[in-house]
N, C-alpha and C. Protein backbone atom coordinates (compact mmCIF):
# COMPACT_ATOMS: atom_id res chain seq x y z
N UNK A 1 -10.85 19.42 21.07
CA UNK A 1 -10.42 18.59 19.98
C UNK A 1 -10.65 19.36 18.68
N UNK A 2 -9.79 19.30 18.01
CA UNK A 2 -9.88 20.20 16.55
C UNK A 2 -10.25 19.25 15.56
N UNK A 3 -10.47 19.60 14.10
CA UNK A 3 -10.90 19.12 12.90
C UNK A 3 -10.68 19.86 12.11
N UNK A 4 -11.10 19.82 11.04
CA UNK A 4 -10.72 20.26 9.47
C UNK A 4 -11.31 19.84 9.07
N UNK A 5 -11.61 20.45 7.75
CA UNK A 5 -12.37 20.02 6.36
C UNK A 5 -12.28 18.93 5.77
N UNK A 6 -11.13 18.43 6.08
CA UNK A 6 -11.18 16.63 4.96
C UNK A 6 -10.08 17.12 3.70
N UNK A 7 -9.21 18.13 3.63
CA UNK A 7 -8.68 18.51 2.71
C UNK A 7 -7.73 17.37 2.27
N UNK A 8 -8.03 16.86 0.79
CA UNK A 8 -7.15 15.91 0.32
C UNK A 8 -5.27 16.27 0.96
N UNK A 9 -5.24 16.68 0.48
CA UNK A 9 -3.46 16.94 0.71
C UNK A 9 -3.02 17.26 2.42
N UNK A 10 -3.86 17.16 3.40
CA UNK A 10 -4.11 16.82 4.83
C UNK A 10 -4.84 15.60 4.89
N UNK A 11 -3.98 14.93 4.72
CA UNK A 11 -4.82 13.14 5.29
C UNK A 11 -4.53 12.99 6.60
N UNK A 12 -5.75 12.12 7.29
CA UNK A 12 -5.79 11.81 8.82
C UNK A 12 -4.88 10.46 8.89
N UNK A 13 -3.99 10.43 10.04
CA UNK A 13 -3.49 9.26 10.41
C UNK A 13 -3.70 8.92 11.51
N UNK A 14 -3.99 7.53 11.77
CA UNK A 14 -4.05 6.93 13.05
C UNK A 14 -2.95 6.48 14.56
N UNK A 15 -2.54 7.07 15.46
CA UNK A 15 -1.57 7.73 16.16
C UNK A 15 -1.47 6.71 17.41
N UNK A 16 -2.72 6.34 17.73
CA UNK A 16 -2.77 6.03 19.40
C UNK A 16 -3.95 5.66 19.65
N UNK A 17 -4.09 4.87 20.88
CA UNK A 17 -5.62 4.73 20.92
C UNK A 17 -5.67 5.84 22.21
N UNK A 18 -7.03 5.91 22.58
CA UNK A 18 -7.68 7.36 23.65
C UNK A 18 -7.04 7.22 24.71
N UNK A 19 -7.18 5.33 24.49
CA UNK A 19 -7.56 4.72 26.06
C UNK A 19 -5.47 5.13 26.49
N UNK A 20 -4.87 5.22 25.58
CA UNK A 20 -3.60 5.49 25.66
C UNK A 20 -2.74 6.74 26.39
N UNK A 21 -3.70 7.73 26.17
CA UNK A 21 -3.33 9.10 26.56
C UNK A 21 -3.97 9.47 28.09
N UNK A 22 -3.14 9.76 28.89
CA UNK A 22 -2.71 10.44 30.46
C UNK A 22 -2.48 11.89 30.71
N UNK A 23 -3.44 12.99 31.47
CA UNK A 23 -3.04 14.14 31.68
C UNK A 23 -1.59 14.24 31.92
N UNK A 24 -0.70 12.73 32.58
CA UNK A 24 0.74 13.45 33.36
C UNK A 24 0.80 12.96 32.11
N UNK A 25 1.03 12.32 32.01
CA UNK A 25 2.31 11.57 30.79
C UNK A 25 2.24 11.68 29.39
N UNK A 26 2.33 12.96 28.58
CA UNK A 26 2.32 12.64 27.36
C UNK A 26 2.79 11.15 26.55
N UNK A 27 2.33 11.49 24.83
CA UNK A 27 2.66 9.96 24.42
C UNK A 27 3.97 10.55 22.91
N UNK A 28 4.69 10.06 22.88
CA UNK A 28 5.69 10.79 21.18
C UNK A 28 4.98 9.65 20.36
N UNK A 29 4.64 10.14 19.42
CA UNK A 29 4.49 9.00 18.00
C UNK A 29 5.23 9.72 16.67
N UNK A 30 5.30 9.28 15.86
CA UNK A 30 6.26 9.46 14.63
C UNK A 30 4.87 9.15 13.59
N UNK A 31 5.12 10.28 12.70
CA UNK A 31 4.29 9.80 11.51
C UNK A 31 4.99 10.63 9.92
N UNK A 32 5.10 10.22 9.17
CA UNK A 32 5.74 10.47 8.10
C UNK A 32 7.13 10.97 8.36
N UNK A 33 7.86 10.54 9.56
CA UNK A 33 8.92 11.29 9.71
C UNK A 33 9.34 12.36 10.43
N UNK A 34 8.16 12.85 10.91
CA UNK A 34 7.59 13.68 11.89
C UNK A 34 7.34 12.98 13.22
N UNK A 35 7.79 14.12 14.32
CA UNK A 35 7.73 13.31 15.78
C UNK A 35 6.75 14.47 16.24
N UNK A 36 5.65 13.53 16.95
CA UNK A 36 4.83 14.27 17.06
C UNK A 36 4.81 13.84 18.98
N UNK A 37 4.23 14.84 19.67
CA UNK A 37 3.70 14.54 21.10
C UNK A 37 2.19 14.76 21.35
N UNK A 38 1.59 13.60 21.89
CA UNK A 38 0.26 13.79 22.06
C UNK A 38 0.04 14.09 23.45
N UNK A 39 -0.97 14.76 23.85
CA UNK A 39 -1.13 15.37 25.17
C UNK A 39 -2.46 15.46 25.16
N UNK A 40 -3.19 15.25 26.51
CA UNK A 40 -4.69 14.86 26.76
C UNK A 40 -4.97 16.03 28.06
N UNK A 41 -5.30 17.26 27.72
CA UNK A 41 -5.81 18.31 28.55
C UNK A 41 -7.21 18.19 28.49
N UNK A 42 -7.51 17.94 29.77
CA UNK A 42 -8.78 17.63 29.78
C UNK A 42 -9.47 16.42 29.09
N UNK A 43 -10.47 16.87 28.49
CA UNK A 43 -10.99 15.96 27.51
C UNK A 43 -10.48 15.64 25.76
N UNK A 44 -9.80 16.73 26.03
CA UNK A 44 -8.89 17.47 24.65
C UNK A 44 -7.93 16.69 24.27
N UNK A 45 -7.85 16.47 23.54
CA UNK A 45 -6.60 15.61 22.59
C UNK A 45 -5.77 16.74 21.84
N UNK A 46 -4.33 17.11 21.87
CA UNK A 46 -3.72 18.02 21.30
C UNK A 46 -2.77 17.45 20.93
N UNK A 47 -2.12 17.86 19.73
CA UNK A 47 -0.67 16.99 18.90
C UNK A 47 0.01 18.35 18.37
N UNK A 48 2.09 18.23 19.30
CA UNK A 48 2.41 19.12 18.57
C UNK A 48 3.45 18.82 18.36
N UNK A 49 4.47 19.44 17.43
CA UNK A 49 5.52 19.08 17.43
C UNK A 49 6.60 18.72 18.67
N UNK A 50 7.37 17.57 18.87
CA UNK A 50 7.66 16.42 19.59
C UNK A 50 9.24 17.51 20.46
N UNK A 51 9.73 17.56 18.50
CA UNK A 51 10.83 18.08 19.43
C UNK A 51 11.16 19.70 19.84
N UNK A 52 12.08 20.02 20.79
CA UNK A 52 11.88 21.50 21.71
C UNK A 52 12.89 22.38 20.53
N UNK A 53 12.65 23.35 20.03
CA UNK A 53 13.17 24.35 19.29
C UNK A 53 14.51 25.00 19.84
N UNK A 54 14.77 24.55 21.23
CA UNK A 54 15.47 25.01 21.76
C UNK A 54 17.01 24.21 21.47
N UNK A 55 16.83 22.86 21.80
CA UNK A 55 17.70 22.09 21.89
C UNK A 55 17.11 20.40 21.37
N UNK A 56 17.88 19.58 21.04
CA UNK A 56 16.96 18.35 20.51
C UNK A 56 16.42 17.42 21.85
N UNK A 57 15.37 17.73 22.48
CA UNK A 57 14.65 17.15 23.39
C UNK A 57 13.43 16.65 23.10
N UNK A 58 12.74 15.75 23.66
CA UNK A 58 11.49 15.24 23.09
C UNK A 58 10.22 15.54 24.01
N UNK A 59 9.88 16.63 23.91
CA UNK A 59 8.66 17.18 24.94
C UNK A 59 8.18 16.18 25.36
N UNK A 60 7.79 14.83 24.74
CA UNK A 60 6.87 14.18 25.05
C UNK A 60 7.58 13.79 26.19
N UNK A 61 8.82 13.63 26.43
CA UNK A 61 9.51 13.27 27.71
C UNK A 61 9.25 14.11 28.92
N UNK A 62 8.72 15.36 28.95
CA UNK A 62 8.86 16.72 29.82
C UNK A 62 7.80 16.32 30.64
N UNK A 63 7.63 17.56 31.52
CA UNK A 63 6.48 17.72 32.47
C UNK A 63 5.34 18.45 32.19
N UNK A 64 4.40 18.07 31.94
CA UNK A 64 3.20 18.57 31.89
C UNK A 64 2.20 18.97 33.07
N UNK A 65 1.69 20.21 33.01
CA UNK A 65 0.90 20.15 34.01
C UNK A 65 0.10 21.78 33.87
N UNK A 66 -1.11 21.69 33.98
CA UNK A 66 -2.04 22.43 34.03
C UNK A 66 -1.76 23.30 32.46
N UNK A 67 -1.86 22.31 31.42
CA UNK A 67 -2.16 23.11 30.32
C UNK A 67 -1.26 23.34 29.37
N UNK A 68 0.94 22.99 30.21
CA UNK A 68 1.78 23.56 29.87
C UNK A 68 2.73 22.04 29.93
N UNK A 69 3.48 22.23 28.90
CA UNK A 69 4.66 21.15 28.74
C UNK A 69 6.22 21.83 28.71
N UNK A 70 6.77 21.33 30.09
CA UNK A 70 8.09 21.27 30.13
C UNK A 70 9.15 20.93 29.57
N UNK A 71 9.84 21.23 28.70
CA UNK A 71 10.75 20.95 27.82
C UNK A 71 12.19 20.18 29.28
N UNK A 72 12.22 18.55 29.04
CA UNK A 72 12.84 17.83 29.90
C UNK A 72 13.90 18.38 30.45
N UNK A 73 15.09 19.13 29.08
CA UNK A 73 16.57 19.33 29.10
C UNK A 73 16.66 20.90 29.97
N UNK A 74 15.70 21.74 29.20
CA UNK A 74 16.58 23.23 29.43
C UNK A 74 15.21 24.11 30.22
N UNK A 75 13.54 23.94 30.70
CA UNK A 75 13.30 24.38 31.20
C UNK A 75 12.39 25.40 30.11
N UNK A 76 12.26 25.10 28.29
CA UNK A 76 11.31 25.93 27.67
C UNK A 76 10.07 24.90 28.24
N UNK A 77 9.19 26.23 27.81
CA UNK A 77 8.19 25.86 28.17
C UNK A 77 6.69 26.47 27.14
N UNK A 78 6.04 25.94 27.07
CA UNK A 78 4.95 25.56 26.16
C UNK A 78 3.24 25.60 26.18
N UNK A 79 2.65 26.18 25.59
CA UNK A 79 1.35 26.39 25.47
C UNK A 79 0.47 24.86 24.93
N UNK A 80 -0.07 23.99 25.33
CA UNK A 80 -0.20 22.48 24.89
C UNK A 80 -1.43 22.60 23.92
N UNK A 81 -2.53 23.69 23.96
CA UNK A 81 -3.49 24.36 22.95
C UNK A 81 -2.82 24.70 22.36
N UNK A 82 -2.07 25.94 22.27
CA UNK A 82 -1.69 26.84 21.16
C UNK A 82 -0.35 26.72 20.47
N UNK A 83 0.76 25.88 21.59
CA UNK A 83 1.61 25.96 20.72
C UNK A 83 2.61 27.24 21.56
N UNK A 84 1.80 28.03 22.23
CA UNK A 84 2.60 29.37 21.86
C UNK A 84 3.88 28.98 23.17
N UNK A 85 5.15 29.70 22.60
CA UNK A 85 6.09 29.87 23.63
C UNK A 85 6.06 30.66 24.85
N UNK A 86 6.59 29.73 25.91
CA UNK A 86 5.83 30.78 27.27
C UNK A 86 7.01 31.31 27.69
N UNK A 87 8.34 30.86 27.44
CA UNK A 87 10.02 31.43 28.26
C UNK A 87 10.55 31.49 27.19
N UNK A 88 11.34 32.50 26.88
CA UNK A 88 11.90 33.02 25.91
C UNK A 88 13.23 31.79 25.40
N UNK A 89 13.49 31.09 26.34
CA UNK A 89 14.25 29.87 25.87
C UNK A 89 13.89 29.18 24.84
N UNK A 90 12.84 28.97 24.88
CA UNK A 90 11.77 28.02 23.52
C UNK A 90 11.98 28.89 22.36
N UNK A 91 12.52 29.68 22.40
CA UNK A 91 13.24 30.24 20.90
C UNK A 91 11.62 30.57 19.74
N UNK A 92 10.67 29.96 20.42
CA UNK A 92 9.18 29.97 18.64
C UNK A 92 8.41 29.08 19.56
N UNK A 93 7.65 29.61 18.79
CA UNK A 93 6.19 28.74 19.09
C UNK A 93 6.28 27.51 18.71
N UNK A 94 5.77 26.28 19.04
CA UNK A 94 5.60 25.04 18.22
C UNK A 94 4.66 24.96 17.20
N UNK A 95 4.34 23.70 16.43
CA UNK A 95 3.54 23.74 15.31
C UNK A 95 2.87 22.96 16.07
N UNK A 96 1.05 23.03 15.76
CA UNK A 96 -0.32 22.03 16.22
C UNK A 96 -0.31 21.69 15.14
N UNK A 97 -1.28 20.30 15.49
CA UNK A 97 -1.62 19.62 14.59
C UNK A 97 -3.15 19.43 14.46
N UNK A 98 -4.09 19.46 13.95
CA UNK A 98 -5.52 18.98 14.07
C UNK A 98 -5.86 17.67 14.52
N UNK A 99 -6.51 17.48 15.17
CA UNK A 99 -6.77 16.07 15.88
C UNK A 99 -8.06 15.58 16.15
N UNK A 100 -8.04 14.78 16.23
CA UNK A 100 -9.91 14.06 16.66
C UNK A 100 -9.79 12.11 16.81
N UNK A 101 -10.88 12.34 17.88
CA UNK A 101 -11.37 10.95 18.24
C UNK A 101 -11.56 10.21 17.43
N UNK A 102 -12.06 8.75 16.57
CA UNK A 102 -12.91 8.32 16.42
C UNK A 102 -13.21 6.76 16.74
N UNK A 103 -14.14 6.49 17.23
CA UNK A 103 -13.86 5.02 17.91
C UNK A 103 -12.93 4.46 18.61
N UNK A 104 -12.66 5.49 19.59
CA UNK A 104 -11.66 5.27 20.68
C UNK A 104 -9.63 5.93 20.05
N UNK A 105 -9.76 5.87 18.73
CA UNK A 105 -8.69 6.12 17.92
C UNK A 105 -8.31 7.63 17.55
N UNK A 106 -7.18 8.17 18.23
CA UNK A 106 -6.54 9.22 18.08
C UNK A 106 -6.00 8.92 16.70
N UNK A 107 -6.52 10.60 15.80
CA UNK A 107 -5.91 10.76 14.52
C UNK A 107 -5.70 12.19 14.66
N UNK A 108 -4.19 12.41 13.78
CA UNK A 108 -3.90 13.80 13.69
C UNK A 108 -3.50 13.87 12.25
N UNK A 109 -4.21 14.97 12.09
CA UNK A 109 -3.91 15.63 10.51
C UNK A 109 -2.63 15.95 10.12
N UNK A 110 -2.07 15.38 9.06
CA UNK A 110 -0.26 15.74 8.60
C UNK A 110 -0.47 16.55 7.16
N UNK A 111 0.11 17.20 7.01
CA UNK A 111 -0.05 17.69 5.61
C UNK A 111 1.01 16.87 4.83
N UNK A 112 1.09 16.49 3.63
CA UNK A 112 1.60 15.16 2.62
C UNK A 112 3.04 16.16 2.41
N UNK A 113 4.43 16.31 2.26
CA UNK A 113 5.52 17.13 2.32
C UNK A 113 5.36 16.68 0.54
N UNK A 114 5.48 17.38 -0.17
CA UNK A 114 5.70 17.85 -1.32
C UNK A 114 7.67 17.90 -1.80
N UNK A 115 8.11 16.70 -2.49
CA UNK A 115 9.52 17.19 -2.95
C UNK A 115 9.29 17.60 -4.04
N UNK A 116 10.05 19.05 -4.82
CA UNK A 116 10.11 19.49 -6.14
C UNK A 116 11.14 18.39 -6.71
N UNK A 117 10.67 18.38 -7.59
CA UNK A 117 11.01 17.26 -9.07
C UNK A 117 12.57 18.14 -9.52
């Protein structure tokens, strides 16, 4: 489970409860507009970006298993720690998110999107 400093302009949001998250079955939640997929390796709570770089699929739909998330449609495939791309189909790495427990309540860190004026 990751954390951070508390940096104002990274506020924590509340996503899911613990009791919610399944090694098979990831969970998609949406937060500022952002689709995020939560995934429970191990004891680990990990949040990454939802949809596949490849094509518009929603990982959280895919197969997970031992560490790695299956992209449903085309077969990329995914590092559920790191993010990193494992088949050259996945076109990039995904983006993580920071995450943590508290009182049963999954929160993942968003950074606030900034529009220029």
């Amino acid at each position: 489970m990751s954390t951070s400093t508390g940096d104002q302009e990274f506020p924590w949001h509340e996503v899911a409860s613990r009791d919610q998250l399944d090694p098979d079955f990831p969970v998609g939640v949406e937060v500022n507009g952002q689709k995020l997929g939560l995934f429970l390796v191990g004891d680990e709570v990990h949040a990454l970006e939802d949809v596949c770089p490849h094509a518009y699929a929603l990982l959280s739909q895919g197969f997970q298993e031992d560490g790695v998330i299956e992209c449903p449609l085309h077969a990329a495939r995914f590092d559920i720690a790191t993010g990193k791309c494992l088949v050259e189909i996945g076109q990039r790495d995904l983006h993580c998110y920071p995450t943590r427990v508290q009182e049963g309540r999954v929160q993942v860190q968003i950074p606030i999107m900034k529009v220029a004026a």
